[in-house]
PDB file of N, CA and C in Angstrom:
ATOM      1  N   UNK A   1      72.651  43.642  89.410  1.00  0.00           N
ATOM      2  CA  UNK A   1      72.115  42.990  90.587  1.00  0.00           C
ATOM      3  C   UNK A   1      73.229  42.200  91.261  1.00  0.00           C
ATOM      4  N   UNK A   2      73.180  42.362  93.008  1.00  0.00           N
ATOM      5  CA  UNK A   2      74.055  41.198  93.442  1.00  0.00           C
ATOM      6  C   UNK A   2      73.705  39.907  93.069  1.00  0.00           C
ATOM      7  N   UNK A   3      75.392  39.264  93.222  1.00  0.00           N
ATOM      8  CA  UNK A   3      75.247  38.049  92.421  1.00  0.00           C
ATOM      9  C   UNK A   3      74.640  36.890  93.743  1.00  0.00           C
ATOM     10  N   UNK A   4      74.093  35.854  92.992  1.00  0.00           N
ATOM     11  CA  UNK A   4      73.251  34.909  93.740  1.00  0.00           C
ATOM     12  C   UNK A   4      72.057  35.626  94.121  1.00  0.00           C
ATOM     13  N   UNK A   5      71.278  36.772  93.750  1.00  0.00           N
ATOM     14  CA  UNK A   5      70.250  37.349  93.968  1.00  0.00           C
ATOM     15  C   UNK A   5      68.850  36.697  93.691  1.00  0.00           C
ATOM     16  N   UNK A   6      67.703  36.888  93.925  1.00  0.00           N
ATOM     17  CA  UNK A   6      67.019  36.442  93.267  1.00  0.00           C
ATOM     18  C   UNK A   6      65.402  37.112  93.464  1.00  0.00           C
ATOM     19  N   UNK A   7      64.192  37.123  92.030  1.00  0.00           N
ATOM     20  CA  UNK A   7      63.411  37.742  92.527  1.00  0.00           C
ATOM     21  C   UNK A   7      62.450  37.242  93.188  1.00  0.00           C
ATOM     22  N   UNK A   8      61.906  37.752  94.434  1.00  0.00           N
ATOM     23  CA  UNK A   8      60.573  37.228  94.885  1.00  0.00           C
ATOM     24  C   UNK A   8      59.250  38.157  95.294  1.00  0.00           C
ATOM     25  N   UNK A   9      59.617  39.016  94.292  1.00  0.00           N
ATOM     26  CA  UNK A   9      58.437  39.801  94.438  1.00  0.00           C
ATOM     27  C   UNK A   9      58.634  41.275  93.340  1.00  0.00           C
ATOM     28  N   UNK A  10      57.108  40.957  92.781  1.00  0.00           N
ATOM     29  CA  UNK A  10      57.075  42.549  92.124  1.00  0.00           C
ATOM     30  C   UNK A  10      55.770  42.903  91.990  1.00  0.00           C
ATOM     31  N   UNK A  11      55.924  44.878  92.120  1.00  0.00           N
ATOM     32  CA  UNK A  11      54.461  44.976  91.857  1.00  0.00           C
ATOM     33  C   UNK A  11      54.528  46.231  91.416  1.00  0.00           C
ATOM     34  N   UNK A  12      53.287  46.703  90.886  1.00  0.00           N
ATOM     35  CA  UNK A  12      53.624  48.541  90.490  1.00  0.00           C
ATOM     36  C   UNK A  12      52.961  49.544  91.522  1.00  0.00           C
ATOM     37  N   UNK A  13      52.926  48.838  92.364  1.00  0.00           N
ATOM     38  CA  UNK A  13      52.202  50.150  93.634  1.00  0.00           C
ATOM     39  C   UNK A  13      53.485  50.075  94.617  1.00  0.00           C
ATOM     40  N   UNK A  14      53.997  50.983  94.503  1.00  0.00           N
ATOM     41  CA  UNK A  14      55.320  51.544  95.597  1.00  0.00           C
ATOM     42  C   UNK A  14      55.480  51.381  97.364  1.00  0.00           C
ATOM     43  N   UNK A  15      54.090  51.266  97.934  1.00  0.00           N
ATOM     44  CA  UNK A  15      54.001  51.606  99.000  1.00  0.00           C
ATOM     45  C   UNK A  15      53.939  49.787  99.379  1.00  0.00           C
ATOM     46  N   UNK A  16      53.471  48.754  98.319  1.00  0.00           N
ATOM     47  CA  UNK A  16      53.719  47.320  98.465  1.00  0.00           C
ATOM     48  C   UNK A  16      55.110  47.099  98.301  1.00  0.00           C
ATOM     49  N   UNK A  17      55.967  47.674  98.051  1.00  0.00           N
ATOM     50  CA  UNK A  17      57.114  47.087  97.528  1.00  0.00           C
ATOM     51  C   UNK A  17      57.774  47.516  99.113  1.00  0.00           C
ATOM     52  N   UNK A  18      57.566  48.885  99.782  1.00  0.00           N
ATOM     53  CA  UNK A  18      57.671  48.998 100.519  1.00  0.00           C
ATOM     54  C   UNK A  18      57.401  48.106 102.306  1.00  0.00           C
ATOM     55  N   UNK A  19      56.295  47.736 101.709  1.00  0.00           N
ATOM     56  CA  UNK A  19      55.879  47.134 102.969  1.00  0.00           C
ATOM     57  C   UNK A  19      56.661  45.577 102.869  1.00  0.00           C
ATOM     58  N   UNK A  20      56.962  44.708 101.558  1.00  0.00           N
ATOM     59  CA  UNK A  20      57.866  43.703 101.721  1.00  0.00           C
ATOM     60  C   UNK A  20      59.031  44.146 102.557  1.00  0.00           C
ATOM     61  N   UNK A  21      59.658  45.179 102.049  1.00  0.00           N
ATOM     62  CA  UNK A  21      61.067  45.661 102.640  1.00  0.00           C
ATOM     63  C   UNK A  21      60.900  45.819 103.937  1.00  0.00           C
ATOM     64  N   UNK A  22      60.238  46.584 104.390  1.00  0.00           N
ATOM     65  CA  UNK A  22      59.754  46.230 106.252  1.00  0.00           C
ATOM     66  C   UNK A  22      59.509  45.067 106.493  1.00  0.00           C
ATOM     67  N   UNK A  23      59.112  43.906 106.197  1.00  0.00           N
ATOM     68  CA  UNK A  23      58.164  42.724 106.354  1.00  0.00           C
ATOM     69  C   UNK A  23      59.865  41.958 106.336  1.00  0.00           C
ATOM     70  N   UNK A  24      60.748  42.298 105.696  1.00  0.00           N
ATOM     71  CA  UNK A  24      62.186  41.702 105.119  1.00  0.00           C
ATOM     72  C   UNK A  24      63.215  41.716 106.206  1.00  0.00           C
ATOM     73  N   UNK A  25      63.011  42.962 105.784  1.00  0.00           N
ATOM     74  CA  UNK A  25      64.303  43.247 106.925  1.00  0.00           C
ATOM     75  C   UNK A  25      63.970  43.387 108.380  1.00  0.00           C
ATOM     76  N   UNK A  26      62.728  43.910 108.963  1.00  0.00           N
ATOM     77  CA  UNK A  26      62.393  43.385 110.401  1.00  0.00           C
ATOM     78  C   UNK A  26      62.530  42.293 110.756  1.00  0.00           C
ATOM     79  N   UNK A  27      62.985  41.023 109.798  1.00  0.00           N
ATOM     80  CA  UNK A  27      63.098  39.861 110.216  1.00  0.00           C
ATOM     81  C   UNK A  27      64.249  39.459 109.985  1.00  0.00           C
ATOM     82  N   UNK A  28      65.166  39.936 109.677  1.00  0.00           N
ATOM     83  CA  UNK A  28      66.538  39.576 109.331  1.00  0.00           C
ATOM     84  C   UNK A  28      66.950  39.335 108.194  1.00  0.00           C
ATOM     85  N   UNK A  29      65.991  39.790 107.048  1.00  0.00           N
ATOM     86  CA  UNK A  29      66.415  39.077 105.506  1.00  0.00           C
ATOM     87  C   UNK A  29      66.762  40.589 104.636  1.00  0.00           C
ATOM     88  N   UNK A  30      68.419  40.226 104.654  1.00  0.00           N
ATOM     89  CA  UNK A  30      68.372  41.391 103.465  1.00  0.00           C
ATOM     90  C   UNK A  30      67.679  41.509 102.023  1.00  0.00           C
ATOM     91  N   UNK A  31      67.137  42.663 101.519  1.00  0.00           N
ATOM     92  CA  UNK A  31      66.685  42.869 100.438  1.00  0.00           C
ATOM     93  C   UNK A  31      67.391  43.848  99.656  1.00  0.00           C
ATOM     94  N   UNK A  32      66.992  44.091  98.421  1.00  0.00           N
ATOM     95  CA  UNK A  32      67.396  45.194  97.531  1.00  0.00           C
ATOM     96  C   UNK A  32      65.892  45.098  96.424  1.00  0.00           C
ATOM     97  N   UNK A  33      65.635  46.346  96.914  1.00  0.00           N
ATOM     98  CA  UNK A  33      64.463  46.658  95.722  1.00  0.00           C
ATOM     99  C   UNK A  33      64.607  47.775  94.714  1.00  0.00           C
ATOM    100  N   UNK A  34      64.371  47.313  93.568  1.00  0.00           N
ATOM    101  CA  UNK A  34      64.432  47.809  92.200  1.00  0.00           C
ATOM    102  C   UNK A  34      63.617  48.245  91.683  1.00  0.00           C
ATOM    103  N   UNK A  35      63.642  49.935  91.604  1.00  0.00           N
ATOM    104  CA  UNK A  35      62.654  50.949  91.239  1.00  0.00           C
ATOM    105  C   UNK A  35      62.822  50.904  89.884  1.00  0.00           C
ATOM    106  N   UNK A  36      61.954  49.973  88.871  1.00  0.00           N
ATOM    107  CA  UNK A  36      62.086  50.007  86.801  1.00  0.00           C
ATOM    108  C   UNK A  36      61.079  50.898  86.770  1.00  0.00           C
ATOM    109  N   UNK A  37      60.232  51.875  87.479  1.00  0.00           N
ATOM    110  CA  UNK A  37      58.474  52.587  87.524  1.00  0.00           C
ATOM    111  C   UNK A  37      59.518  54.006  86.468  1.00  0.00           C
ATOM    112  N   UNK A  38      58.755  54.252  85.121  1.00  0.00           N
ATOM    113  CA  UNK A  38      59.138  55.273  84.605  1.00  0.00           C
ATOM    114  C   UNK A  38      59.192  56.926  85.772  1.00  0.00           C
ATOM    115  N   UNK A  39      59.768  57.582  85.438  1.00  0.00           N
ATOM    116  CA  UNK A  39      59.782  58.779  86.164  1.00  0.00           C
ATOM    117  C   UNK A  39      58.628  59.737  85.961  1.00  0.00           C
ATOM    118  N   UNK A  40      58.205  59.769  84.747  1.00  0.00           N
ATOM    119  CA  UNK A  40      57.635  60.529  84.134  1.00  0.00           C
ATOM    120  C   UNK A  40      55.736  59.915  84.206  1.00  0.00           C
ATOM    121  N   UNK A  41      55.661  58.622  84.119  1.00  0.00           N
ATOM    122  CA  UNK A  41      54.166  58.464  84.292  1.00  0.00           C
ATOM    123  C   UNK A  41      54.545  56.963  84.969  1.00  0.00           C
ATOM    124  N   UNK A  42      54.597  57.288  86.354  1.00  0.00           N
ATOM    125  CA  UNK A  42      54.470  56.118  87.412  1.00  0.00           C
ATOM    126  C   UNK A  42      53.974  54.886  87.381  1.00  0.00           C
ATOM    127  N   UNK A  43      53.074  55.085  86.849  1.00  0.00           N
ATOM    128  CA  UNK A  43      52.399  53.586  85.916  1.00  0.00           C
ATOM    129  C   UNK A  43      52.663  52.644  85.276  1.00  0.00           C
ATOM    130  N   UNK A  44      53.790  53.222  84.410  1.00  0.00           N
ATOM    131  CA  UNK A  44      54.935  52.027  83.614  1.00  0.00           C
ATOM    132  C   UNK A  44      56.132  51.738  84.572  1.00  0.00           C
ATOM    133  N   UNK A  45      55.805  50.333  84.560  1.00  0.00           N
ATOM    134  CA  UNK A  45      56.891  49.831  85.053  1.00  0.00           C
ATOM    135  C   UNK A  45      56.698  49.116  86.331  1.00  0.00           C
ATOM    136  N   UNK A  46      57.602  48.599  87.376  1.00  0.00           N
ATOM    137  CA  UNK A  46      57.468  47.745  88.700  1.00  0.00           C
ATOM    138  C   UNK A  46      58.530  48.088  89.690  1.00  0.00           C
ATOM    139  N   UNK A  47      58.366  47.657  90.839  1.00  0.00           N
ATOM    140  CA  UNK A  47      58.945  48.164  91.768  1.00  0.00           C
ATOM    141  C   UNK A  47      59.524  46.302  92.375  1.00  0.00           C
ATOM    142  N   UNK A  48      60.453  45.745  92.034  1.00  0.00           N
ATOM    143  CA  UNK A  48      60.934  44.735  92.034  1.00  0.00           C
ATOM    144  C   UNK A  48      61.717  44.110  93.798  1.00  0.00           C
ATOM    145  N   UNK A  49      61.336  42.780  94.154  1.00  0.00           N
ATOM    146  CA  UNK A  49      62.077  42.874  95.111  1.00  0.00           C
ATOM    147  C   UNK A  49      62.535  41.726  95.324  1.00  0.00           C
ATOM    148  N   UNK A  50      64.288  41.344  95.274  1.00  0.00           N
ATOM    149  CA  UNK A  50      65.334  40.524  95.665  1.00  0.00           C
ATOM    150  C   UNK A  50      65.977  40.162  96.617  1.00  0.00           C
ATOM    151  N   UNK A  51      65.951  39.180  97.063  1.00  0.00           N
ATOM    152  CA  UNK A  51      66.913  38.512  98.103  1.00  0.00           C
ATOM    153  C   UNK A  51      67.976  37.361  97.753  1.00  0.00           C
ATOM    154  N   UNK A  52      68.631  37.144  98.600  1.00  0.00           N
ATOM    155  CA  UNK A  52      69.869  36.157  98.330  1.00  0.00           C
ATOM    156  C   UNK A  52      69.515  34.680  97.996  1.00  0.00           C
ATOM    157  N   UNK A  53      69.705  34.085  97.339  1.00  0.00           N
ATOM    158  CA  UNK A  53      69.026  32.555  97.222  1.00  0.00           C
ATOM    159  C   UNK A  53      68.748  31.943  98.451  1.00  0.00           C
ATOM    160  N   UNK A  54      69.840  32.142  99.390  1.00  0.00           N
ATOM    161  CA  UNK A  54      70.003  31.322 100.538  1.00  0.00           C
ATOM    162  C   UNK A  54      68.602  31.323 101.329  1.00  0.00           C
ATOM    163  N   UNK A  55      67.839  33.204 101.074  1.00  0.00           N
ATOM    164  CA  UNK A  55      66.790  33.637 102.231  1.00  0.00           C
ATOM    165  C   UNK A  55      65.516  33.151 101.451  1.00  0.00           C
ATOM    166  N   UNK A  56      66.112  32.373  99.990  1.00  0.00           N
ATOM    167  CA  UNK A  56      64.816  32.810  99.136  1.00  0.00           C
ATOM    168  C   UNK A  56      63.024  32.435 100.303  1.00  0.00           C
ATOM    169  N   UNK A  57      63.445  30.964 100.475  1.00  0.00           N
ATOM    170  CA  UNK A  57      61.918  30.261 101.048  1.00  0.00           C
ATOM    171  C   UNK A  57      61.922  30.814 102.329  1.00  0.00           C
ATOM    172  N   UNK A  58      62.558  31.424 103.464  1.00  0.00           N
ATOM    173  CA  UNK A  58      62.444  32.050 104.571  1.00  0.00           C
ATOM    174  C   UNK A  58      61.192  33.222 104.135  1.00  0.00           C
ATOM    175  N   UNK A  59      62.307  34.168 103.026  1.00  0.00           N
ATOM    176  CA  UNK A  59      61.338  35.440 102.673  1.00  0.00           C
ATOM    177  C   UNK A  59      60.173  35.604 101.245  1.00  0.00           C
ATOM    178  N   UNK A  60      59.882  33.949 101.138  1.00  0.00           N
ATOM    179  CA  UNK A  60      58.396  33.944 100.343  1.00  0.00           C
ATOM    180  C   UNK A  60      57.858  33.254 101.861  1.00  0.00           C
ATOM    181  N   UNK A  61      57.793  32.568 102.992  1.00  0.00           N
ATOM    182  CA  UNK A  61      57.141  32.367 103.797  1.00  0.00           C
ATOM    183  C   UNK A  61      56.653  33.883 104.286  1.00  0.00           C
ATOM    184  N   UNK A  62      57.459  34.718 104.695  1.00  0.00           N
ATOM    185  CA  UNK A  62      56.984  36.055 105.383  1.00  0.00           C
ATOM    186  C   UNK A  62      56.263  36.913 104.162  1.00  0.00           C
ATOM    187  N   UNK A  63      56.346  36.766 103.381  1.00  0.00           N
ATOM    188  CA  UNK A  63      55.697  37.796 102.231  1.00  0.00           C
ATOM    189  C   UNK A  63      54.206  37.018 101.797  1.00  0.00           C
ATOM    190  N   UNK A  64      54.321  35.434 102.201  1.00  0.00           N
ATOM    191  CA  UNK A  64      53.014  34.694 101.496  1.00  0.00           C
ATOM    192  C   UNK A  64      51.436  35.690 101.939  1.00  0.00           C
ATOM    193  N   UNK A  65      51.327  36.808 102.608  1.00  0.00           N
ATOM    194  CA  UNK A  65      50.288  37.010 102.652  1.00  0.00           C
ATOM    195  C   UNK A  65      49.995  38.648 101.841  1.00  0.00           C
ATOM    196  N   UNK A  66      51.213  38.876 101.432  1.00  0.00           N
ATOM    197  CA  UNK A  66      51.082  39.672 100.746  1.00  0.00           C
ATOM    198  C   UNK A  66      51.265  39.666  99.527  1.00  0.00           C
ATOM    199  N   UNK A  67      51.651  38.310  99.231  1.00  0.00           N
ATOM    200  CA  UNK A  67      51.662  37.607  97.861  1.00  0.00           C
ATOM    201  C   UNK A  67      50.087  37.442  97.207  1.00  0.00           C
ATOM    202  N   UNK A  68      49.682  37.287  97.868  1.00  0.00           N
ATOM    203  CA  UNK A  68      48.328  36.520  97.661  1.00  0.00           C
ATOM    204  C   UNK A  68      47.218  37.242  97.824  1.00  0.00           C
TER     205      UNK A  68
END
Protein backbone atom coordinates (compact mmCIF):
# COMPACT_ATOMS: atom_id res chain seq x y z
CA UNK A 1 0.00 0.00 0.00
CA UNK A 2 1.03 3.70 -0.59
CA UNK A 3 2.67 5.06 2.21
CA UNK A 4 0.55 7.50 4.47
CA UNK A 5 -2.51 5.56 3.10
CA UNK A 6 -5.29 4.84 4.97
CA UNK A 7 -8.54 2.69 5.18
CA UNK A 8 -11.95 4.18 4.96
CA UNK A 9 -13.98 1.83 3.65
CA UNK A 10 -14.69 -1.90 3.04
CA UNK A 11 -17.23 -4.13 1.86
CA UNK A 12 -17.79 -7.49 -0.05
CA UNK A 13 -20.23 -6.34 -2.73
CA UNK A 14 -17.99 -4.96 -5.67
CA UNK A 15 -20.32 -2.67 -7.28
CA UNK A 16 -20.17 -0.59 -3.48
CA UNK A 17 -16.64 -0.42 -3.58
CA UNK A 18 -17.18 0.87 -6.89
CA UNK A 19 -19.55 3.48 -6.32
CA UNK A 20 -17.07 5.00 -3.35
CA UNK A 21 -14.45 5.25 -6.18
CA UNK A 22 -16.87 7.41 -8.32
CA UNK A 23 -18.20 9.22 -5.19
CA UNK A 24 -13.94 9.77 -4.64
CA UNK A 25 -12.60 10.72 -7.37
CA UNK A 26 -15.53 12.89 -8.94
CA UNK A 27 -14.59 15.01 -6.18
CA UNK A 28 -11.04 15.26 -6.28
CA UNK A 29 -9.91 12.58 -3.74
CA UNK A 30 -7.54 10.06 -4.93
CA UNK A 31 -8.26 6.47 -4.05
CA UNK A 32 -6.80 3.00 -4.48
CA UNK A 33 -9.09 0.08 -3.97
CA UNK A 34 -8.07 -3.33 -2.94
CA UNK A 35 -9.63 -6.34 -4.51
CA UNK A 36 -8.70 -9.33 -1.18
CA UNK A 37 -12.50 -11.12 -2.80
CA UNK A 38 -11.10 -14.82 -3.50
CA UNK A 39 -11.19 -15.56 -7.31
CA UNK A 40 -12.68 -18.65 -7.09
CA UNK A 41 -15.89 -18.07 -4.71
CA UNK A 42 -16.46 -14.20 -4.62
CA UNK A 43 -17.79 -14.30 -1.28
CA UNK A 44 -14.57 -14.59 0.64
CA UNK A 45 -13.05 -11.73 1.14
CA UNK A 46 -13.54 -7.55 0.67
CA UNK A 47 -13.14 -5.10 -1.70
CA UNK A 48 -11.14 -2.41 0.43
CA UNK A 49 -10.93 1.33 -0.04
CA UNK A 50 -7.89 3.88 0.77
CA UNK A 51 -7.05 7.31 0.67
CA UNK A 52 -4.19 9.55 1.74
CA UNK A 53 -4.42 10.65 5.43
CA UNK A 54 -4.48 14.16 4.36
CA UNK A 55 -8.19 13.37 2.33
CA UNK A 56 -9.03 11.04 5.16
CA UNK A 57 -12.23 13.39 6.83
CA UNK A 58 -12.96 15.16 3.33
CA UNK A 59 -13.60 11.43 1.92
CA UNK A 60 -15.55 9.87 5.10
CA UNK A 61 -17.75 13.19 4.75
CA UNK A 62 -18.62 12.19 0.96
CA UNK A 63 -18.93 8.43 1.61
CA UNK A 64 -21.06 9.11 5.13
CA UNK A 65 -24.14 8.02 3.27
CA UNK A 66 -22.94 5.14 2.01
CA UNK A 67 -21.35 4.27 5.11
CA UNK A 68 -24.38 4.02 6.88
Amino acid sequence: MEKDFVLIYRTTVPFQAEIARDLLTDNGVNCVVLNQQDSAIPSFGEMKVYVHQNDREQALNLLKNLIN
